[in-house]
PDB file of N, CA and C in Angstrom:
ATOM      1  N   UNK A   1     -19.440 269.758 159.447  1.00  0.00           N
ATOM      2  CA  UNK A   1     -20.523 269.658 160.411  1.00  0.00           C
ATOM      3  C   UNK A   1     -21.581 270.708 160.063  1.00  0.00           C
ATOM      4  N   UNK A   2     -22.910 270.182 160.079  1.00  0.00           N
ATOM      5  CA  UNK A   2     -23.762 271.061 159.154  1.00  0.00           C
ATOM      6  C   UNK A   2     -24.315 272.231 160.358  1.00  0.00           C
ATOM      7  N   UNK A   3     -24.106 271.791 161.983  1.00  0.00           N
ATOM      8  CA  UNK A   3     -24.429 272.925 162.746  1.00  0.00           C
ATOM      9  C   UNK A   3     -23.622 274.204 162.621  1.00  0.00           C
ATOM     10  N   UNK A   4     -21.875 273.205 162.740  1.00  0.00           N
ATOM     11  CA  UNK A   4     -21.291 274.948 162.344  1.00  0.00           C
ATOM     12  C   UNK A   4     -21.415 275.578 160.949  1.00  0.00           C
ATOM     13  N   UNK A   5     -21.823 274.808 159.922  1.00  0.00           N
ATOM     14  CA  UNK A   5     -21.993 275.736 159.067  1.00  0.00           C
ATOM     15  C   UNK A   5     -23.350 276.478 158.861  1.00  0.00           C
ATOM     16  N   UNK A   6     -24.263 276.438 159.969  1.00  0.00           N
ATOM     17  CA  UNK A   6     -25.094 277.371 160.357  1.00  0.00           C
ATOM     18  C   UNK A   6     -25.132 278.199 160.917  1.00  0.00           C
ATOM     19  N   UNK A   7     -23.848 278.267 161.795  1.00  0.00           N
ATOM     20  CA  UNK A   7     -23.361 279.140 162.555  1.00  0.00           C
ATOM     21  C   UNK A   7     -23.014 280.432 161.695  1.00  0.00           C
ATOM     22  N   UNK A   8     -21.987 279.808 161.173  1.00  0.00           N
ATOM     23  CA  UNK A   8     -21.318 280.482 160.170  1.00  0.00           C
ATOM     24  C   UNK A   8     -21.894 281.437 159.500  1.00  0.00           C
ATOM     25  N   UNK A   9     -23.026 280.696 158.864  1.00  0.00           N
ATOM     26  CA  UNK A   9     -24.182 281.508 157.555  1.00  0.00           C
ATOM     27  C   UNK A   9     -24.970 282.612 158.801  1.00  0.00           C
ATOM     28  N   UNK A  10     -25.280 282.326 160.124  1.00  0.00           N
ATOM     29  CA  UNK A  10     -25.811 282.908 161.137  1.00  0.00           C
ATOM     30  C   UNK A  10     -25.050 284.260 161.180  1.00  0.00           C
ATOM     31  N   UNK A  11     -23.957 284.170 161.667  1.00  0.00           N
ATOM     32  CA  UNK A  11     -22.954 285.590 161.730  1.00  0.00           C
ATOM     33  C   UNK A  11     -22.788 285.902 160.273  1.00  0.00           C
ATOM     34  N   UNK A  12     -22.715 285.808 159.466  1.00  0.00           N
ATOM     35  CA  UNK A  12     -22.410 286.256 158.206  1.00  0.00           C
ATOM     36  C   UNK A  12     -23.711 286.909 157.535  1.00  0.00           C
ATOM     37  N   UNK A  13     -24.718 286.282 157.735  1.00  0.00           N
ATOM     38  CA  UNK A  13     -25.858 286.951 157.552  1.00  0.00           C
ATOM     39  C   UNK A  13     -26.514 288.726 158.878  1.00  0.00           C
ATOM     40  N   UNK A  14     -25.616 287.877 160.084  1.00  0.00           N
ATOM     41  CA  UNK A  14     -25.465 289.101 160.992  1.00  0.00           C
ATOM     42  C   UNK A  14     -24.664 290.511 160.371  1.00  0.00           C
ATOM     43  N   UNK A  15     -23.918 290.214 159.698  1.00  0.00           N
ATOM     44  CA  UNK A  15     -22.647 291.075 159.476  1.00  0.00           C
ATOM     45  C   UNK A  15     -22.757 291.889 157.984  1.00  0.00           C
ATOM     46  N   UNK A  16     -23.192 291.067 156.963  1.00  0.00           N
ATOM     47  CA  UNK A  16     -22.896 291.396 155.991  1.00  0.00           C
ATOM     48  C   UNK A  16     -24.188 291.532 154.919  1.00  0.00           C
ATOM     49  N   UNK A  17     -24.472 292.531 154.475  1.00  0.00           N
ATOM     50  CA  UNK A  17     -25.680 292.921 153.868  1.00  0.00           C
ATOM     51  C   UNK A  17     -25.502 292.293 152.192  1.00  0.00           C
ATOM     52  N   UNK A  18     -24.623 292.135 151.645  1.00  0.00           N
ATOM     53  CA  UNK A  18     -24.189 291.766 150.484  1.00  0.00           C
ATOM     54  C   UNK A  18     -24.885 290.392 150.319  1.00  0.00           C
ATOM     55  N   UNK A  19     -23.965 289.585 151.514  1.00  0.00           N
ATOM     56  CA  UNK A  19     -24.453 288.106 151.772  1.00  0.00           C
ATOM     57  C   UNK A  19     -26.601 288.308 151.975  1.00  0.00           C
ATOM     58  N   UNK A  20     -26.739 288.752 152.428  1.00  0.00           N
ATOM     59  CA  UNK A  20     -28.073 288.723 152.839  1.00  0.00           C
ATOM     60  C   UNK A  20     -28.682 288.741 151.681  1.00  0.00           C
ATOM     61  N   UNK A  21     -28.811 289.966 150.348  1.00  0.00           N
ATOM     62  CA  UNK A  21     -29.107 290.359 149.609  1.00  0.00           C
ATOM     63  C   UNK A  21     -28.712 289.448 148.627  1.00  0.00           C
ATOM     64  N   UNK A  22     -27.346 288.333 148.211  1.00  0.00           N
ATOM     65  CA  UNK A  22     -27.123 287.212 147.629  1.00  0.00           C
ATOM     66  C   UNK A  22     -28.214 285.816 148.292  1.00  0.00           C
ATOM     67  N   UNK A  23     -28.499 286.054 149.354  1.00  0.00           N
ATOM     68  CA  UNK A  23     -29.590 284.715 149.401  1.00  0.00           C
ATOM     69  C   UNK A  23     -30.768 285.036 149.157  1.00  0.00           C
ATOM     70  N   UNK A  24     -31.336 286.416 148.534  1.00  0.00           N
ATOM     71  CA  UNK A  24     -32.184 285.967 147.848  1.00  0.00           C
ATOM     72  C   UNK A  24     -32.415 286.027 146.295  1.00  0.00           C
ATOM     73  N   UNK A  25     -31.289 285.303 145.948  1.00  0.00           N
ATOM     74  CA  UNK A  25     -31.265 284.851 144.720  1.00  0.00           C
ATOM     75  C   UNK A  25     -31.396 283.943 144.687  1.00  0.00           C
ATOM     76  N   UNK A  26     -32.058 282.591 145.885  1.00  0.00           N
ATOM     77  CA  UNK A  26     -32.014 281.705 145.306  1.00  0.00           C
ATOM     78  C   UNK A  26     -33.520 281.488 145.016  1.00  0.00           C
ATOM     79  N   UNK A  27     -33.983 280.344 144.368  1.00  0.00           N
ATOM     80  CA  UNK A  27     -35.414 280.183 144.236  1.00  0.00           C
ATOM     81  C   UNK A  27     -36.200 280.100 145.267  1.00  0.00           C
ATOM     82  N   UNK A  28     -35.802 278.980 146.331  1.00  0.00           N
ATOM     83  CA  UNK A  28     -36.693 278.914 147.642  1.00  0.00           C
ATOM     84  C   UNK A  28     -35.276 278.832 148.652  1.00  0.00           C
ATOM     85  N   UNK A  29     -35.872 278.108 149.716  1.00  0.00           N
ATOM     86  CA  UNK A  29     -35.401 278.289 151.208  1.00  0.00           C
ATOM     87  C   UNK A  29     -34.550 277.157 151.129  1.00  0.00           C
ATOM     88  N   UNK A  30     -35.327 276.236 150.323  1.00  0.00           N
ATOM     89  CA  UNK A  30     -34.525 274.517 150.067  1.00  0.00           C
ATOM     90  C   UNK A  30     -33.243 274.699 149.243  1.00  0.00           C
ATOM     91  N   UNK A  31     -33.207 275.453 148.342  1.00  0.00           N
ATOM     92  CA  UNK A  31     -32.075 275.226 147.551  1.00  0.00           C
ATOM     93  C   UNK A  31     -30.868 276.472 148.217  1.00  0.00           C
ATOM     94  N   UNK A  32     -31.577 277.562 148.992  1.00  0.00           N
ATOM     95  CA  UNK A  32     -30.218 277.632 149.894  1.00  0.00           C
ATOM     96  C   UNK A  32     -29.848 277.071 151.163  1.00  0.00           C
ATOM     97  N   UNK A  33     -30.801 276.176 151.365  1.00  0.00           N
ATOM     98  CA  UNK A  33     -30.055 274.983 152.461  1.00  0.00           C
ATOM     99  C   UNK A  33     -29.303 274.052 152.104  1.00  0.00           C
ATOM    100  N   UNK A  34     -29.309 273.864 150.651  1.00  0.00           N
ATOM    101  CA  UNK A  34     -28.567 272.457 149.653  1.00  0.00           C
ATOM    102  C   UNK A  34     -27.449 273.545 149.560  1.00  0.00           C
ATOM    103  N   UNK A  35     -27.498 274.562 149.444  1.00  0.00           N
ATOM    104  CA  UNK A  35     -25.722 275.192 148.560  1.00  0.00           C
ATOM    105  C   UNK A  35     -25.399 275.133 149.899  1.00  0.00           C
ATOM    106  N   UNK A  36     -25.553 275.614 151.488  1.00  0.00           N
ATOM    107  CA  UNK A  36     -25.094 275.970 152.204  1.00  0.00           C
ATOM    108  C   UNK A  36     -24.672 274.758 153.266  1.00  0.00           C
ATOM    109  N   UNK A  37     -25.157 273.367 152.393  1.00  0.00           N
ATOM    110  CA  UNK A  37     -24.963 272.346 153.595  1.00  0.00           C
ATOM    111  C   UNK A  37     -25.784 272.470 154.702  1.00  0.00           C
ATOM    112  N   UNK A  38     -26.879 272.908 155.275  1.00  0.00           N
ATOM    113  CA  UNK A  38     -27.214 272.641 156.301  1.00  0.00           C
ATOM    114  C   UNK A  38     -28.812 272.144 156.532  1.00  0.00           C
ATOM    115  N   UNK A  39     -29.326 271.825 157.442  1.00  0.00           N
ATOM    116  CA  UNK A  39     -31.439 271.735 157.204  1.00  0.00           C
ATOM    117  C   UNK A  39     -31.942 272.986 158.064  1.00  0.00           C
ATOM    118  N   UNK A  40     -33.221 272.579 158.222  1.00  0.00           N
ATOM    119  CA  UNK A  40     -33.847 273.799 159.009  1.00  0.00           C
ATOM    120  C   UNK A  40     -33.276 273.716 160.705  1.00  0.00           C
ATOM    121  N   UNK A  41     -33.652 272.602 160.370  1.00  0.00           N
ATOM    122  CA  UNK A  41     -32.825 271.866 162.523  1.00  0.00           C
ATOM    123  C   UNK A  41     -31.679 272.023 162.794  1.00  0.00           C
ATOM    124  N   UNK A  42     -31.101 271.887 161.822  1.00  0.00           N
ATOM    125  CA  UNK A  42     -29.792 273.031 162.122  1.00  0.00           C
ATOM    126  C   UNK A  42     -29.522 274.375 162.541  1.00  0.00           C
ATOM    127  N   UNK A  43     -30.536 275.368 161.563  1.00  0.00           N
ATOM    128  CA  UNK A  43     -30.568 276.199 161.510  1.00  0.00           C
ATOM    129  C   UNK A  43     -31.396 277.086 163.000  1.00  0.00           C
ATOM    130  N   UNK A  44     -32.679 276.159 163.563  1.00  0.00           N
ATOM    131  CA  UNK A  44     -33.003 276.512 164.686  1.00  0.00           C
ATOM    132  C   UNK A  44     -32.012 276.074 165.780  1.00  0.00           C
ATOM    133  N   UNK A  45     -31.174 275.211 165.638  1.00  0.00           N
ATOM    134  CA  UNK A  45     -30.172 275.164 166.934  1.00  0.00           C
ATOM    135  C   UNK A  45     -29.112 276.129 167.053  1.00  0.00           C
ATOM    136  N   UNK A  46     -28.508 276.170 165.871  1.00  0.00           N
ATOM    137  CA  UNK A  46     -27.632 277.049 165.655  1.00  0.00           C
ATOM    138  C   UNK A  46     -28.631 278.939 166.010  1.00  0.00           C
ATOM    139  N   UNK A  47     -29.463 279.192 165.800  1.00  0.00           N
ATOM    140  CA  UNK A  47     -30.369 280.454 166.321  1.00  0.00           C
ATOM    141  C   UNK A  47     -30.332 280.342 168.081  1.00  0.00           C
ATOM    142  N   UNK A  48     -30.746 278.936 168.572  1.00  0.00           N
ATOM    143  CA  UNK A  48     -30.843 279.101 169.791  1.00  0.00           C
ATOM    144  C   UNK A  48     -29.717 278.689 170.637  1.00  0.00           C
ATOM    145  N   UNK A  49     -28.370 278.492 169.828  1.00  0.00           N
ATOM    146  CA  UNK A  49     -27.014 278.496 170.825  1.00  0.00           C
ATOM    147  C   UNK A  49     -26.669 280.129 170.553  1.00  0.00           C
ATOM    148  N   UNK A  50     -27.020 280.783 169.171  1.00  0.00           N
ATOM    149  CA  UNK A  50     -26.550 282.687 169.402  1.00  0.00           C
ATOM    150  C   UNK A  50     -27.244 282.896 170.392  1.00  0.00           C
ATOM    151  N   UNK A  51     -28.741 282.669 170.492  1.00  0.00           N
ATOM    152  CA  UNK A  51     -29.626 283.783 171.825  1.00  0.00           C
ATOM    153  C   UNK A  51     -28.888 283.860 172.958  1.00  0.00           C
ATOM    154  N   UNK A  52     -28.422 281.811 173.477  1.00  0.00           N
ATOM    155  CA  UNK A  52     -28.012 281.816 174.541  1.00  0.00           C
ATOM    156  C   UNK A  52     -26.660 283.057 174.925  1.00  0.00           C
ATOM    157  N   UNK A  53     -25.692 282.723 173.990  1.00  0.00           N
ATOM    158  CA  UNK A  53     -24.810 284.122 174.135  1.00  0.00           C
ATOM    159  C   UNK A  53     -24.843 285.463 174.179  1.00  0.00           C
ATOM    160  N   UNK A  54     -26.065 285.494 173.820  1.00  0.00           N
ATOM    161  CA  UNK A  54     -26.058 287.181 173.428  1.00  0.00           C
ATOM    162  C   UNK A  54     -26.481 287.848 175.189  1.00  0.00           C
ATOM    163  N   UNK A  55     -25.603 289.037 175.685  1.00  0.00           N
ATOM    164  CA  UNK A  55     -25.394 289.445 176.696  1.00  0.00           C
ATOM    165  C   UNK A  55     -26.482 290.518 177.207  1.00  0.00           C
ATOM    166  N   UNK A  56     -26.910 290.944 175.947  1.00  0.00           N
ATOM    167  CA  UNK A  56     -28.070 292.366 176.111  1.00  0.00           C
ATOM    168  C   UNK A  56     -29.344 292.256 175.204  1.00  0.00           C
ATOM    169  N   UNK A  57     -30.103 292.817 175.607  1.00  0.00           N
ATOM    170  CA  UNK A  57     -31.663 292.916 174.793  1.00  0.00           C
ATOM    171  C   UNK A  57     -31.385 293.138 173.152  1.00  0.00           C
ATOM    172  N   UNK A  58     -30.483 293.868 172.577  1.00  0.00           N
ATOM    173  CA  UNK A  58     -30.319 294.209 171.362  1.00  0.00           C
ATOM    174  C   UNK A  58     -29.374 293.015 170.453  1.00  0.00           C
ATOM    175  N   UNK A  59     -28.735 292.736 171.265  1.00  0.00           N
ATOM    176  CA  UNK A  59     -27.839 291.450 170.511  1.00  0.00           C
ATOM    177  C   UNK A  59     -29.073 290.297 170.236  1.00  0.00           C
ATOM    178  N   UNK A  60     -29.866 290.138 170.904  1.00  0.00           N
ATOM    179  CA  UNK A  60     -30.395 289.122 171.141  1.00  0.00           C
ATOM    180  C   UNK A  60     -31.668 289.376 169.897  1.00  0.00           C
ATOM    181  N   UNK A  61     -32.015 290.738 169.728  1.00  0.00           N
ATOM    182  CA  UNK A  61     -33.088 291.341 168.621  1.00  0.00           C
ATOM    183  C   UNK A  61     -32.477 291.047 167.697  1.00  0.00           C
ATOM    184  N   UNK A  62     -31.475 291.378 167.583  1.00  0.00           N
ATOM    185  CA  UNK A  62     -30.850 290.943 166.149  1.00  0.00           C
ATOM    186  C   UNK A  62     -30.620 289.375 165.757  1.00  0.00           C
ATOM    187  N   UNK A  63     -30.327 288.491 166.576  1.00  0.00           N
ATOM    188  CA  UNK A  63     -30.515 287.432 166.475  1.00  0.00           C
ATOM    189  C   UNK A  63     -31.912 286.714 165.768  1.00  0.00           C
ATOM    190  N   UNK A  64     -32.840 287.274 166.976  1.00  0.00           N
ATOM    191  CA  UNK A  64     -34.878 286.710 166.338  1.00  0.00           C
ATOM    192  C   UNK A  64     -34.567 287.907 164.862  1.00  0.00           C
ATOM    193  N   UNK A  65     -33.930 289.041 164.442  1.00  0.00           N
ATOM    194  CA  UNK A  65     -34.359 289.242 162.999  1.00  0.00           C
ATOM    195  C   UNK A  65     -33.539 288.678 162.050  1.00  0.00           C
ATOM    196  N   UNK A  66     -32.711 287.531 162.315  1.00  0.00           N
ATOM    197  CA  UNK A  66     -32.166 286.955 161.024  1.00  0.00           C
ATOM    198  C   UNK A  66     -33.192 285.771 161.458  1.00  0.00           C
ATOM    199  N   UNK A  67     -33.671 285.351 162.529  1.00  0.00           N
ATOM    200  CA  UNK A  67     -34.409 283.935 162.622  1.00  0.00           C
ATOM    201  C   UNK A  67     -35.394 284.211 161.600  1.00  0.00           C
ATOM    202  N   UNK A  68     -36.406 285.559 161.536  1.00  0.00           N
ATOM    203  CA  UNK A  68     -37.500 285.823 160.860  1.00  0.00           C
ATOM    204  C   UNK A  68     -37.041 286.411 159.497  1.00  0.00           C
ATOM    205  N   UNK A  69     -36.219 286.925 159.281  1.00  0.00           N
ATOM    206  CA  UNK A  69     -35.724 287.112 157.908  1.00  0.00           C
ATOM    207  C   UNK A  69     -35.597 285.702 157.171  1.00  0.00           C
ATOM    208  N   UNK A  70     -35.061 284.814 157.654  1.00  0.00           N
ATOM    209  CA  UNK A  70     -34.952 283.285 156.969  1.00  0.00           C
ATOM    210  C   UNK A  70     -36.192 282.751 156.682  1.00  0.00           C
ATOM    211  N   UNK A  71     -37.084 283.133 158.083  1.00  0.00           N
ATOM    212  CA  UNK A  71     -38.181 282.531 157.758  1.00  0.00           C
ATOM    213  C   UNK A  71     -39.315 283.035 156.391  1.00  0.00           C
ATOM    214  N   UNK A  72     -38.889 284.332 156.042  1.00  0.00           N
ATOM    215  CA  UNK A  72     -39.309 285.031 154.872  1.00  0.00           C
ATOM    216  C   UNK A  72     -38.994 284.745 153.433  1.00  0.00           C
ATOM    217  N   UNK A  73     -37.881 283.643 153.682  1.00  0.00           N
ATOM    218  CA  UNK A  73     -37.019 283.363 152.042  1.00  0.00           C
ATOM    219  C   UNK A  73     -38.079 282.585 151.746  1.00  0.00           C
TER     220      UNK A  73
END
Protein backbone atom coordinates (compact mmCIF):
# COMPACT_ATOMS: atom_id res chain seq x y z
CA UNK A 1 0.00 0.00 0.00
CA UNK A 2 1.72 3.06 -1.31
CA UNK A 3 0.15 5.33 1.73
CA UNK A 4 1.91 3.21 4.29
CA UNK A 5 4.88 3.25 2.55
CA UNK A 6 4.81 6.96 2.96
CA UNK A 7 4.36 6.69 6.23
CA UNK A 8 7.14 4.75 6.66
CA UNK A 9 9.66 6.98 4.47
CA UNK A 10 7.76 9.91 6.75
CA UNK A 11 9.17 8.56 10.20
CA UNK A 12 12.31 7.39 8.82
CA UNK A 13 13.10 10.53 7.29
CA UNK A 14 11.89 11.92 10.92
CA UNK A 15 14.45 9.77 12.64
CA UNK A 16 17.30 9.18 10.69
CA UNK A 17 19.77 11.65 9.16
CA UNK A 18 21.67 8.98 7.09
CA UNK A 19 18.32 8.17 5.30
CA UNK A 20 17.74 11.90 4.66
CA UNK A 21 21.21 12.57 3.36
CA UNK A 22 20.77 9.08 1.03
CA UNK A 23 17.70 10.79 -0.72
CA UNK A 24 19.57 13.14 -2.01
CA UNK A 25 21.28 11.07 -4.16
CA UNK A 26 18.76 10.69 -6.25
CA UNK A 27 18.44 12.83 -9.46
CA UNK A 28 14.96 14.40 -8.89
CA UNK A 29 11.90 13.98 -6.60
CA UNK A 30 10.38 11.46 -9.36
CA UNK A 31 12.86 8.88 -9.24
CA UNK A 32 12.72 8.79 -5.41
CA UNK A 33 9.06 8.32 -5.57
CA UNK A 34 9.64 5.29 -8.21
CA UNK A 35 12.37 3.52 -5.73
CA UNK A 36 10.12 4.24 -2.77
CA UNK A 37 6.73 3.12 -4.29
CA UNK A 38 4.75 5.95 -3.55
CA UNK A 39 3.28 9.59 -5.57
CA UNK A 40 3.13 12.99 -4.26
CA UNK A 41 -0.75 12.29 -2.99
CA UNK A 42 0.45 9.94 -1.05
CA UNK A 43 2.92 11.67 0.32
CA UNK A 44 0.59 14.80 1.27
CA UNK A 45 -1.86 12.39 3.02
CA UNK A 46 0.45 10.51 4.69
CA UNK A 47 2.01 14.41 6.07
CA UNK A 48 -1.53 15.24 7.00
CA UNK A 49 -2.53 11.90 8.98
CA UNK A 50 1.28 12.70 11.13
CA UNK A 51 0.00 16.49 11.86
CA UNK A 52 -3.26 15.05 12.90
CA UNK A 53 -1.32 12.98 15.67
CA UNK A 54 1.14 15.06 16.70
CA UNK A 55 0.14 16.21 20.44
CA UNK A 56 2.35 19.53 20.79
CA UNK A 57 3.55 22.57 18.71
CA UNK A 58 7.06 20.95 18.17
CA UNK A 59 6.04 17.48 16.99
CA UNK A 60 3.94 19.02 14.63
CA UNK A 61 7.17 21.57 13.37
CA UNK A 62 8.90 18.78 12.69
CA UNK A 63 6.40 17.23 10.71
CA UNK A 64 5.83 20.78 8.13
CA UNK A 65 10.04 20.39 8.08
CA UNK A 66 10.17 17.05 6.42
CA UNK A 67 6.90 18.31 4.32
CA UNK A 68 9.32 21.29 3.10
CA UNK A 69 12.48 19.42 3.04
CA UNK A 70 10.76 17.03 0.31
CA UNK A 71 9.52 19.81 -1.22
CA UNK A 72 13.28 20.98 -1.79
CA UNK A 73 14.47 17.56 -3.50
Amino acid sequence: MALGKSITFIKKALSDKEFREACYHFANRQDLLLAYDFSEADFEDAINMQLVKCQTYEEAERVQQIKFWFALL
